[in-house]
Protein backbone atom coordinates (compact mmCIF):
# COMPACT_ATOMS: atom_id res chain seq x y z
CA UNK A 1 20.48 13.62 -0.23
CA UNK A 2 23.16 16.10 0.82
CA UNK A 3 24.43 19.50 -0.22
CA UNK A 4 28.28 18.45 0.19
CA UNK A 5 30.56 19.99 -2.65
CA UNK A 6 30.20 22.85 -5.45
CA UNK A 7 27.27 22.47 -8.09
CA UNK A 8 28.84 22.88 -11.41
CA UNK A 9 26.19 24.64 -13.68
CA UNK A 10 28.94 25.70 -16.70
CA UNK A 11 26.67 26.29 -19.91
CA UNK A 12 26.86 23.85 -22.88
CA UNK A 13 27.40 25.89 -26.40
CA UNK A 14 25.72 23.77 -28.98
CA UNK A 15 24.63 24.86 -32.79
CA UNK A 16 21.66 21.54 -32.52
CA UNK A 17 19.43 20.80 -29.37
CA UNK A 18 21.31 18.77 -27.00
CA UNK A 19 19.71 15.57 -25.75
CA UNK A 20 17.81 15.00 -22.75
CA UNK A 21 16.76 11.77 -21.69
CA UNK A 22 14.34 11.02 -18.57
CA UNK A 23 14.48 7.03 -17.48
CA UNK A 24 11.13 7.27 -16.36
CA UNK A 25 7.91 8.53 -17.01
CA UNK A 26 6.00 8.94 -13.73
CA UNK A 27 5.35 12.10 -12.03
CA UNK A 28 8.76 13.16 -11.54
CA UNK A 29 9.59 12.32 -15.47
CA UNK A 30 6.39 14.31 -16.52
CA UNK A 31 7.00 17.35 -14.36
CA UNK A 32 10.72 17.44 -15.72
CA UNK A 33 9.63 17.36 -19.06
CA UNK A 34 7.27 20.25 -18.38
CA UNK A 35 9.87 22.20 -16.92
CA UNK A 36 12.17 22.00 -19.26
CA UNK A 37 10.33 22.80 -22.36
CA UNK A 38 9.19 26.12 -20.56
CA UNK A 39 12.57 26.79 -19.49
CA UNK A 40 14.49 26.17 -22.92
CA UNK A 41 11.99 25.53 -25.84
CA UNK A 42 13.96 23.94 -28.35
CA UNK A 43 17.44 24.57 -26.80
CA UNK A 44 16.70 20.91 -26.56
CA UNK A 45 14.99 17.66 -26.95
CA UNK A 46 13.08 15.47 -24.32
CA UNK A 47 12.99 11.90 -24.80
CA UNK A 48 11.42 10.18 -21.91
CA UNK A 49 12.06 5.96 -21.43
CA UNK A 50 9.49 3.84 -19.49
CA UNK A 51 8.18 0.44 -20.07
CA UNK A 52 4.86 1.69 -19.24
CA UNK A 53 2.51 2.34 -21.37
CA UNK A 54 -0.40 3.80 -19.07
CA UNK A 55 0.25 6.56 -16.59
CA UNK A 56 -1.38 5.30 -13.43
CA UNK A 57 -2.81 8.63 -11.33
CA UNK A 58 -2.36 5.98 -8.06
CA UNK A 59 -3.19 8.20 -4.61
CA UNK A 60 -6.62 7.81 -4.85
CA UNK A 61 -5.96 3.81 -4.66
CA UNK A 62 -6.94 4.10 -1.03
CA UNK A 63 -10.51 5.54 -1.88
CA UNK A 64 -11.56 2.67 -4.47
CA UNK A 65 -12.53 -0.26 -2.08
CA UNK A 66 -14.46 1.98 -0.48
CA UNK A 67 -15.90 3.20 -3.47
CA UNK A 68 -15.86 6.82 -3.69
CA UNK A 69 -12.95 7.64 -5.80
CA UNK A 70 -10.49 5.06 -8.20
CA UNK A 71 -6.83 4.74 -9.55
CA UNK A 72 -7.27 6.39 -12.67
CA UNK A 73 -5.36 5.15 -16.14
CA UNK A 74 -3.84 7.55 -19.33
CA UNK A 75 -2.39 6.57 -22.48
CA UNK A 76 1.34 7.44 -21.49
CA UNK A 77 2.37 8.34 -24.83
CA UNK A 78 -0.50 10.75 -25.26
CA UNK A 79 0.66 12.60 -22.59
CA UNK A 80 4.42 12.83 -23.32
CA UNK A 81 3.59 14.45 -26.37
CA UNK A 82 1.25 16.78 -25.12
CA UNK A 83 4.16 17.83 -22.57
CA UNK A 84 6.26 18.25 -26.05
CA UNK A 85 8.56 15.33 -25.16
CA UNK A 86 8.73 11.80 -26.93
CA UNK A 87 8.08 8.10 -25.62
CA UNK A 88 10.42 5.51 -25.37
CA UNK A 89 9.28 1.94 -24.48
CA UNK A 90 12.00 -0.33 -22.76
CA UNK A 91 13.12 -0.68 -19.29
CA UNK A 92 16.39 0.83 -17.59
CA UNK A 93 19.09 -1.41 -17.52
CA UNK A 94 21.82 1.10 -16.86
CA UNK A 95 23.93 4.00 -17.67
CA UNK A 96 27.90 4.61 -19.11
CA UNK A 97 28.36 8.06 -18.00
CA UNK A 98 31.94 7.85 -19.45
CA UNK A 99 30.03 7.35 -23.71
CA UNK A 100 26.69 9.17 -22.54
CA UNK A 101 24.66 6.03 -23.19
CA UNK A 102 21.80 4.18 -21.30
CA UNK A 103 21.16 0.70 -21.75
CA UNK A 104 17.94 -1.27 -22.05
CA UNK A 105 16.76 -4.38 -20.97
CA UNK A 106 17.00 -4.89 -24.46
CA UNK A 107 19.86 -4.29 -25.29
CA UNK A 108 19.12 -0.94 -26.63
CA UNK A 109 22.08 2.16 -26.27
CA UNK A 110 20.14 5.48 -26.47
CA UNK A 111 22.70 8.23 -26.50
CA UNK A 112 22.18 11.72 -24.20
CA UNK A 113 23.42 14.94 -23.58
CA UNK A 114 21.78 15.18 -20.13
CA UNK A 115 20.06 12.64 -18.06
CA UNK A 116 17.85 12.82 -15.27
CA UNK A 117 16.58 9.60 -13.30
CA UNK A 118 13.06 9.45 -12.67
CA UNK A 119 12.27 6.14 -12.01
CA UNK A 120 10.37 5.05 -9.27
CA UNK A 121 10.69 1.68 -6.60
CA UNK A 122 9.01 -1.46 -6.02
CA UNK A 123 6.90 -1.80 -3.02
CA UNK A 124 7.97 -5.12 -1.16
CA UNK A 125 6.08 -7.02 2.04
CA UNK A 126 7.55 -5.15 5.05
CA UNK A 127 5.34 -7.16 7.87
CA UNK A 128 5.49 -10.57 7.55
CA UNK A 129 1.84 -12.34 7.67
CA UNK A 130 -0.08 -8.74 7.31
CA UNK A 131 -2.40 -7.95 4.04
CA UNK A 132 0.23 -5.55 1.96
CA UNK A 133 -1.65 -2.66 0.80
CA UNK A 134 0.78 -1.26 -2.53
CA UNK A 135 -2.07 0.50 -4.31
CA UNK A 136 -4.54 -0.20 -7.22
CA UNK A 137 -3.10 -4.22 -7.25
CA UNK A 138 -4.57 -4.69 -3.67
CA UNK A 139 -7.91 -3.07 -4.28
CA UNK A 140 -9.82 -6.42 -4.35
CA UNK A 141 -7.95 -7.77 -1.55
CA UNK A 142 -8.65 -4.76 1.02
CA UNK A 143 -12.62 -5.19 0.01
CA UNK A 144 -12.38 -8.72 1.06
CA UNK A 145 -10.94 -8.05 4.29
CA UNK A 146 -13.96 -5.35 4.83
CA UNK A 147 -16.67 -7.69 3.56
CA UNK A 148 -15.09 -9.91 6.35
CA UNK A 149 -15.52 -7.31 8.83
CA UNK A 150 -19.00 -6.32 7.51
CA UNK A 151 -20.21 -9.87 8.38
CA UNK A 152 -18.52 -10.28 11.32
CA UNK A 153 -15.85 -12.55 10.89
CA UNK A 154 -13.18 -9.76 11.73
CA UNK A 155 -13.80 -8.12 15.07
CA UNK A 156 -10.52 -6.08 15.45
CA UNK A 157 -8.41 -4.43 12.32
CA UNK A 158 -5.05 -3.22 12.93
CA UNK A 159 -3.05 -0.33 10.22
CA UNK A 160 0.61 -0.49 10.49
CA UNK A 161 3.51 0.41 9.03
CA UNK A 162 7.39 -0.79 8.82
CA UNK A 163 10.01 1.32 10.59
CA UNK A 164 11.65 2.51 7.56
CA UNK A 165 8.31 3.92 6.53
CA UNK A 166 8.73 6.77 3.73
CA UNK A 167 5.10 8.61 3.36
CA UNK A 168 2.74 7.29 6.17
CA UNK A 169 -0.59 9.26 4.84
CA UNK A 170 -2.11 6.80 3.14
CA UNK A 171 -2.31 4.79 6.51
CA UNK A 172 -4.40 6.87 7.88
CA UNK A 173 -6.30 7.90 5.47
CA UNK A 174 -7.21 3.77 5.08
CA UNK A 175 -8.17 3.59 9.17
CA UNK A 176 -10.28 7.08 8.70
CA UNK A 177 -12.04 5.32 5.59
CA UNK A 178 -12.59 2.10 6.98
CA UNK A 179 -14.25 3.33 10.30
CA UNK A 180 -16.61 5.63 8.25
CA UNK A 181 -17.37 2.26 6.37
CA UNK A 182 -17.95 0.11 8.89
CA UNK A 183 -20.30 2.68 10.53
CA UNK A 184 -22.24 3.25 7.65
CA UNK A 185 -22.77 -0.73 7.07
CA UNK A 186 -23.77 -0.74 11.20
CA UNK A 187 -20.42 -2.24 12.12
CA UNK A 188 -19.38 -0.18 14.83
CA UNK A 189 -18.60 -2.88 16.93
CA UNK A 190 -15.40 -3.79 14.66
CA UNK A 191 -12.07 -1.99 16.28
CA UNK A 192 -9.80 0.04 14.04
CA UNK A 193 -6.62 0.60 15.38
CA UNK A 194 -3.59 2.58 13.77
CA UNK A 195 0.08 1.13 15.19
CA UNK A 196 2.77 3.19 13.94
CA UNK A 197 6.53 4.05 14.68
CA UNK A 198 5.99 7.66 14.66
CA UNK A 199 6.03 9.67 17.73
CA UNK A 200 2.90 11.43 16.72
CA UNK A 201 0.53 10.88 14.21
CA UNK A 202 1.83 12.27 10.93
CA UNK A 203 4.61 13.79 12.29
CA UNK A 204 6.51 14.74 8.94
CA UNK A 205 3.91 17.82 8.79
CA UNK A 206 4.76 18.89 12.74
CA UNK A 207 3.29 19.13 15.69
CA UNK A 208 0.13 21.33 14.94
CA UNK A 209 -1.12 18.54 12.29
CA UNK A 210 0.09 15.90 14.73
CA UNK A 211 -2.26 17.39 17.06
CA UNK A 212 -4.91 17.74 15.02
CA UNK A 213 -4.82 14.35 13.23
CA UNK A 214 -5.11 12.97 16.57
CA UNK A 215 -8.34 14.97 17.83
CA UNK A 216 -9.82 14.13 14.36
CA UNK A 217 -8.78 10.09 15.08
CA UNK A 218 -10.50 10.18 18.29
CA UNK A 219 -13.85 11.65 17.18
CA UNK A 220 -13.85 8.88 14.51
CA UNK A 221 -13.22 6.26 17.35
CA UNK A 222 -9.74 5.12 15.68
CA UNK A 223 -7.45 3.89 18.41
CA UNK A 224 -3.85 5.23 18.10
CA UNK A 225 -0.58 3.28 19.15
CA UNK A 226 2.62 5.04 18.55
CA UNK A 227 5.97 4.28 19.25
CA UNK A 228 5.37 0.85 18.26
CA UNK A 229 7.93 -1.01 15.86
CA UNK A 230 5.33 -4.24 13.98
CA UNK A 231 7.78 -7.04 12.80
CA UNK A 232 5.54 -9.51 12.24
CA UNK A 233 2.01 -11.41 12.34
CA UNK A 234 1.11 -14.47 14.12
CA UNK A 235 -1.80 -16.24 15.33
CA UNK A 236 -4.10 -13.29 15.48
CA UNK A 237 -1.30 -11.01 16.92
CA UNK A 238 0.58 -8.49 15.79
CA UNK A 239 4.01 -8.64 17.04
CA UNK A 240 6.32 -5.65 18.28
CA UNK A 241 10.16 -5.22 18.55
CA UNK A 242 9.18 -4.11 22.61
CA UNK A 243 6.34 -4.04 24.45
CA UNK A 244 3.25 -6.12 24.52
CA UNK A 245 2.15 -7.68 21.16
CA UNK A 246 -1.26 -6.20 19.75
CA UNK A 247 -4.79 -8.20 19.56
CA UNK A 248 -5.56 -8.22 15.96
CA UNK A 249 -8.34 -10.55 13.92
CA UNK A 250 -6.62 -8.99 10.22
CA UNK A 251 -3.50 -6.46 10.17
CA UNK A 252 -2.94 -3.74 7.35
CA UNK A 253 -0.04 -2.85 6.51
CA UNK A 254 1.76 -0.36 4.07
CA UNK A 255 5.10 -1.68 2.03
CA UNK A 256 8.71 -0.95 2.16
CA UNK A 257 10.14 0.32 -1.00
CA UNK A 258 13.06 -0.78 -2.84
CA UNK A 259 14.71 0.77 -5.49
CA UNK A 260 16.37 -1.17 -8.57
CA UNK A 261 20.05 -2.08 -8.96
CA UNK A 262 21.26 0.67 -12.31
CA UNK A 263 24.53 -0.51 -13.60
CA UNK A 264 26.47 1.94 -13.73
CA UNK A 265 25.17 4.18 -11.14
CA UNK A 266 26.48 4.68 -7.55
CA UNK A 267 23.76 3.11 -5.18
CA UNK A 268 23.46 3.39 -1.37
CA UNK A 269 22.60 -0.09 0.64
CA UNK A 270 18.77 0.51 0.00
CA UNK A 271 19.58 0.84 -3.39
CA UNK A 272 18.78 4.53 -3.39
CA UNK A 273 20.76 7.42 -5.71
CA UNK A 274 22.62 10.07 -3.47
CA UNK A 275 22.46 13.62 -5.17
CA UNK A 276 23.28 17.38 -4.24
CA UNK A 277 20.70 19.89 -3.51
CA UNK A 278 20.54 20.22 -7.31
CA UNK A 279 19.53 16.74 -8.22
CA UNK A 280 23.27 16.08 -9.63
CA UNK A 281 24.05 12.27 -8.93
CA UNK A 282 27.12 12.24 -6.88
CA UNK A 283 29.96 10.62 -8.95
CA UNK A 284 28.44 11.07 -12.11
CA UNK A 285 28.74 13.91 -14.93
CA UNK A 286 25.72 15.00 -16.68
CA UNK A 287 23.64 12.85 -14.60
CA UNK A 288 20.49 14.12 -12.26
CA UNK A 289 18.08 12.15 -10.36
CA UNK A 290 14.65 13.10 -8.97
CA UNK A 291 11.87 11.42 -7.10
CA UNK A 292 11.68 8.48 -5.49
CA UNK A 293 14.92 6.70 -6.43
CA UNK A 294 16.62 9.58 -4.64
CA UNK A 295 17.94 8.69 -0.87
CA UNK A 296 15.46 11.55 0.17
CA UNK A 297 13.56 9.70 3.36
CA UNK A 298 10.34 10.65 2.16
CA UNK A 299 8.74 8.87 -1.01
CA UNK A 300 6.03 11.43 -2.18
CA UNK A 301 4.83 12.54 -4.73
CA UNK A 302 4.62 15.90 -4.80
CA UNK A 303 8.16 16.11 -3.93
CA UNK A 304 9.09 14.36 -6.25
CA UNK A 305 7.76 16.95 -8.49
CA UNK A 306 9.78 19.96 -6.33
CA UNK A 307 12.88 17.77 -7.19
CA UNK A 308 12.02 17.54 -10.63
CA UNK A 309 11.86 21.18 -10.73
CA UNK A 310 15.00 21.59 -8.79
CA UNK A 311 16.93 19.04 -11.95
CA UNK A 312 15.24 20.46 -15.06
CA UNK A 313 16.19 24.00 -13.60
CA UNK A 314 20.19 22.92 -12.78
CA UNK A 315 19.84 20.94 -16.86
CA UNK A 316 18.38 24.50 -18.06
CA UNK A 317 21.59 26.27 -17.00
CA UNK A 318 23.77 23.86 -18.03
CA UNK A 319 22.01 23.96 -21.58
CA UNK A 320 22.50 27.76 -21.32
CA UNK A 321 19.82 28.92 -20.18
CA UNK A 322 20.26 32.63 -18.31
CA UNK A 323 18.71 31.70 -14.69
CA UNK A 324 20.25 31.09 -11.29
CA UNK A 325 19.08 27.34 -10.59
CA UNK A 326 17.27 26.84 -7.32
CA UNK A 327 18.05 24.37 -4.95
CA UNK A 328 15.54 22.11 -3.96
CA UNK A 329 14.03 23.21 -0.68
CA UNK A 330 10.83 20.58 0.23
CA UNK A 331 7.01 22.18 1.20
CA UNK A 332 5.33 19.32 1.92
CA UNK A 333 1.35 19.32 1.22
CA UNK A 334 -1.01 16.70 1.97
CA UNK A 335 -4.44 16.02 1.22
CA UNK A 336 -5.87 13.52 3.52
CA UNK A 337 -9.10 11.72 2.54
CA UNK A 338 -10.96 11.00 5.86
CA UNK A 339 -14.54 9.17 4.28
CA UNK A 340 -16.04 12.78 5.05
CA UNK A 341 -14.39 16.12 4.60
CA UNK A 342 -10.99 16.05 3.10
CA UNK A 343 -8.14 18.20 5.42
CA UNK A 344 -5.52 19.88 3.45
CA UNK A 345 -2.64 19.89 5.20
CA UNK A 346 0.79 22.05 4.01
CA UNK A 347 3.74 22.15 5.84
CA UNK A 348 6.77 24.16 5.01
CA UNK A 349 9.97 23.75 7.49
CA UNK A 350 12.53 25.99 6.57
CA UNK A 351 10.04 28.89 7.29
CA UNK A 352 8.08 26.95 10.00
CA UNK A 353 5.06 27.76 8.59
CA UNK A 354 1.68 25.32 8.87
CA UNK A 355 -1.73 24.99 7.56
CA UNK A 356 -4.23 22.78 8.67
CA UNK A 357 -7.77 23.13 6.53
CA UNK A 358 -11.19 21.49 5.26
CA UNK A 359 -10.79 24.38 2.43
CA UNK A 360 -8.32 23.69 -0.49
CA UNK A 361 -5.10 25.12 0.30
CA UNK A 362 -4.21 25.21 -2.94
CA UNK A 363 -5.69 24.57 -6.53
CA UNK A 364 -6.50 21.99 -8.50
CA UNK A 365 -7.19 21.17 -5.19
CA UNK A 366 -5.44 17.15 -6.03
CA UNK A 367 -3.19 14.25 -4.30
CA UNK A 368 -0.05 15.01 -6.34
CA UNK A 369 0.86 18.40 -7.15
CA UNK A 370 3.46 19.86 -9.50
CA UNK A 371 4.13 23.72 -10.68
CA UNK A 372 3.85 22.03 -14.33
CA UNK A 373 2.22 19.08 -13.70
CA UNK A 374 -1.45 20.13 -11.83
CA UNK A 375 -2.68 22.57 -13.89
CA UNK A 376 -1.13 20.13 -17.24
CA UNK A 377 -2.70 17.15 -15.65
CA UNK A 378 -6.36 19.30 -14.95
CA UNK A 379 -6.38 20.53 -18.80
CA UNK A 380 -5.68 17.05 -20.32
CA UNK A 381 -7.28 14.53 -17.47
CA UNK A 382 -9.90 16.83 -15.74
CA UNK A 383 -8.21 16.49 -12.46
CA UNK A 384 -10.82 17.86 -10.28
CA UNK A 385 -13.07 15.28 -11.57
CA UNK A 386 -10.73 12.66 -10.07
CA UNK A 387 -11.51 13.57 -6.51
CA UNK A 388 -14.26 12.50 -4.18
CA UNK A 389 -17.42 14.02 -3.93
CA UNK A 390 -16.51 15.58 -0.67
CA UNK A 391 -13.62 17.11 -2.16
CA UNK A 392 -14.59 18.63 -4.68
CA UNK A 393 -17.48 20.25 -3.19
CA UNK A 394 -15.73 22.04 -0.79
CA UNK A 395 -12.89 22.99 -3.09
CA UNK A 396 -12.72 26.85 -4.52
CA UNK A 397 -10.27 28.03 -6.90
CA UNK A 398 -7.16 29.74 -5.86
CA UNK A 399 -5.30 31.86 -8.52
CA UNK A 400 -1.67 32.62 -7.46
CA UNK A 401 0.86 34.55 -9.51
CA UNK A 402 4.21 32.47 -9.73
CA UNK A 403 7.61 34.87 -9.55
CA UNK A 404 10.61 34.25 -8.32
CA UNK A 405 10.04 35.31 -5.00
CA UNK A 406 6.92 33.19 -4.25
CA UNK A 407 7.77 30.34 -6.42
CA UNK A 408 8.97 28.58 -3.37
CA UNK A 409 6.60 28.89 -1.20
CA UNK A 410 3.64 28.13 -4.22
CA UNK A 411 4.94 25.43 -5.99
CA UNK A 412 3.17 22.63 -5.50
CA UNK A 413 4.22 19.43 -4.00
């Protein structure tokens, strides 16, 4: 992502609604849609394209083996309309920016006015002879591997993560969960390890969380190696790119995402869309992007829903709406399931502020968290209900007015 050039924002003078279309229908698709039909109304129309037909509420993937808490599934279309928008079924194939048109796998040409790219990546094998944990699809596979370490037959459990690593959290949260586990079952024998790249644990948030994260991993017994590069496993080791290689009876490790080739659309080597602080594609006319097919290093999300908001605000005033579009400008919040009290954890750089908390720092107190999308999600899903016990005991209810001078510090991520 970069900031290079002058955002054009000139308003579009149109006697119908001009044409938005969202490839993609995932949280940064959703929050957009939000966005923009409470920043123009019917200025114009939202047409979101997915070949999905669920919306998959996915964070809480880490939770289910362990059973207290599950991926949860939606009727996409259900809640497209209910965010005022309409549903498209077909895949991206790619965009003519020169005719306005995006193309199908199907062949189909859907015309636009505006379009924003929302669409997510594919999680690929990053350590070669590790378990891949990607989310709900791996459920069954991580309970085997703790059945297996319930009865014995794994003695030493190893979380790791590739070097190009995007949004470690879940990791962690995995190694906190699968202690607890084990020590509930009478398994304490078993060693959990973490092996990361990072410098300190769950550095992204700074060095007050690092610090914390790391008293909280030794109280739960969870042995930390940092600095460590995996690369691959083999014959009940994991291998580094330097040092020694690490004893491990079954390794853990989170994917490497890969975005998909757009015709069309400049792509970086990873595959990944570059855009300005305004989520304008780079190259492009009338093109945005937000989320996770963005270059931005870090795949979460609740940014994804800040650079949602950052697009539908820079489509507004190109639509005409009267309002000085925001630049997106990340807070990163995490909520970090440990198998007994959640921490909230916010983080906010450009004003080097920190929070570090077993109270909700913010309300519904969930994973992913959007301006639009929480409190849309909690009225049509009963978000709160999605959390684990421990969570949502210990969560209160914050009320915070949203103006223009706290919307970017409240906004959820």
């Amino acid at each position: 992502m970069t900031g290079l050039g002058e955002v054009r924002h000139t308003p579009v003078m149109a006697e119908s609604p001009l044409r938005v279309l969202i490839a993609g229908a995932g949280v940064a698709g959703l929050e957009a849609a939000l966005a923009l039909r409470d920043l123009v109304g019917d200025r114009v129309t939202v047409e979101l394209v997915s070949p999905e037909e669920e919306f998959v509420y996915r964070p809480l993937a880490v939770a289910a083996p362990f059973r207290i808490g599950e991926a949860r599934r939606f009727p996409l279309r259900r809640l497209v309309e209910a965010a005022g928008a309409t549903l498209t079924q077909g895949a991206v194939q790619g965009v003519d920016a020169e005719r306005k048109l995006l193309t199908t796998d199907d062949d189909r040409k859907l015309a636009y006015d505006a379009l924003l790219l929302a669409l997510g990546t594919r999680p690929l094998e990053a350590i070669e002879g590790a378990f891949t944990f990607r989310g709900p699809q791996d459920e069954a596979g991580l309970e085997r591997i703790l059945e297996q370490a319930r009865s014995g037959w794994v003695r030493r459990l190893v979380f790791t993560l590739p070097a190009q690593f995007t949004w470690p959290m879940p990791l962690y949260e995995l190694a906190l969960l699968t202690r607890i586990h084990l020590s509930d079952h009478g398994a304490d024998g078993v060693v959990v390890e973490i092996v990361s790249p990072e410098a300190a644990p769950l550095e992204l948030f700074g060095v007050a969380a690092s610090a914390a994260i790391r008293e909280l991993l030794e109280i739960r017994g969870v042995k930390l190696t940092l600095n460590t590069v995996p690369t691959a496993v083999e014959d009940g080791w994991l291998q580094v790119s330097s040092g020694d290689p690490v004893r491990a009876d079954q390794v853990i490790a989170l994917p490497r995402l890969e975005a998909l080739p757009l015709d069309g659309v400049p792509q970086n080597e990873q595959g990944f869309v570059e855009v300005d602080e305004h989520g304008r594609v780079l190259g492009l006319d009338d093109v945005w992007a937000a989320g996770d097919v963005t270059s931005f290093s870090i795949k979460q999300g609740g940014l994804a829903t800040q650079q949602a908001d950052a697009a539908a605000e820079s489509i507004a005033a190109w639509a005409g709406a009267d309002l000085q579009p925001r630049p997106f400008d990340p807070v990163l919040r995490g909520l970090l399931l440990t198998g007994l009290t959640p921490r909230f954890i916010r983080s906010e750089p450009s004003a080097e502020q920190f929070a570090f908390d077993t109270e909700p720092l913010w309300w519904p107190p969930a994973k992913i968290v959007g301006r639009h999308l929480a409190p849309f999600l909690a009225e049509h899903l009963a978000l709160s209900e999605l959390l684990p016990d421990a969570a949502r005991e210990s969560a209160i209810p914050i009320e915070v007015e949203l103006t223009p001078e706290n919307h970017g510090v409240w906004s959820e991520v």
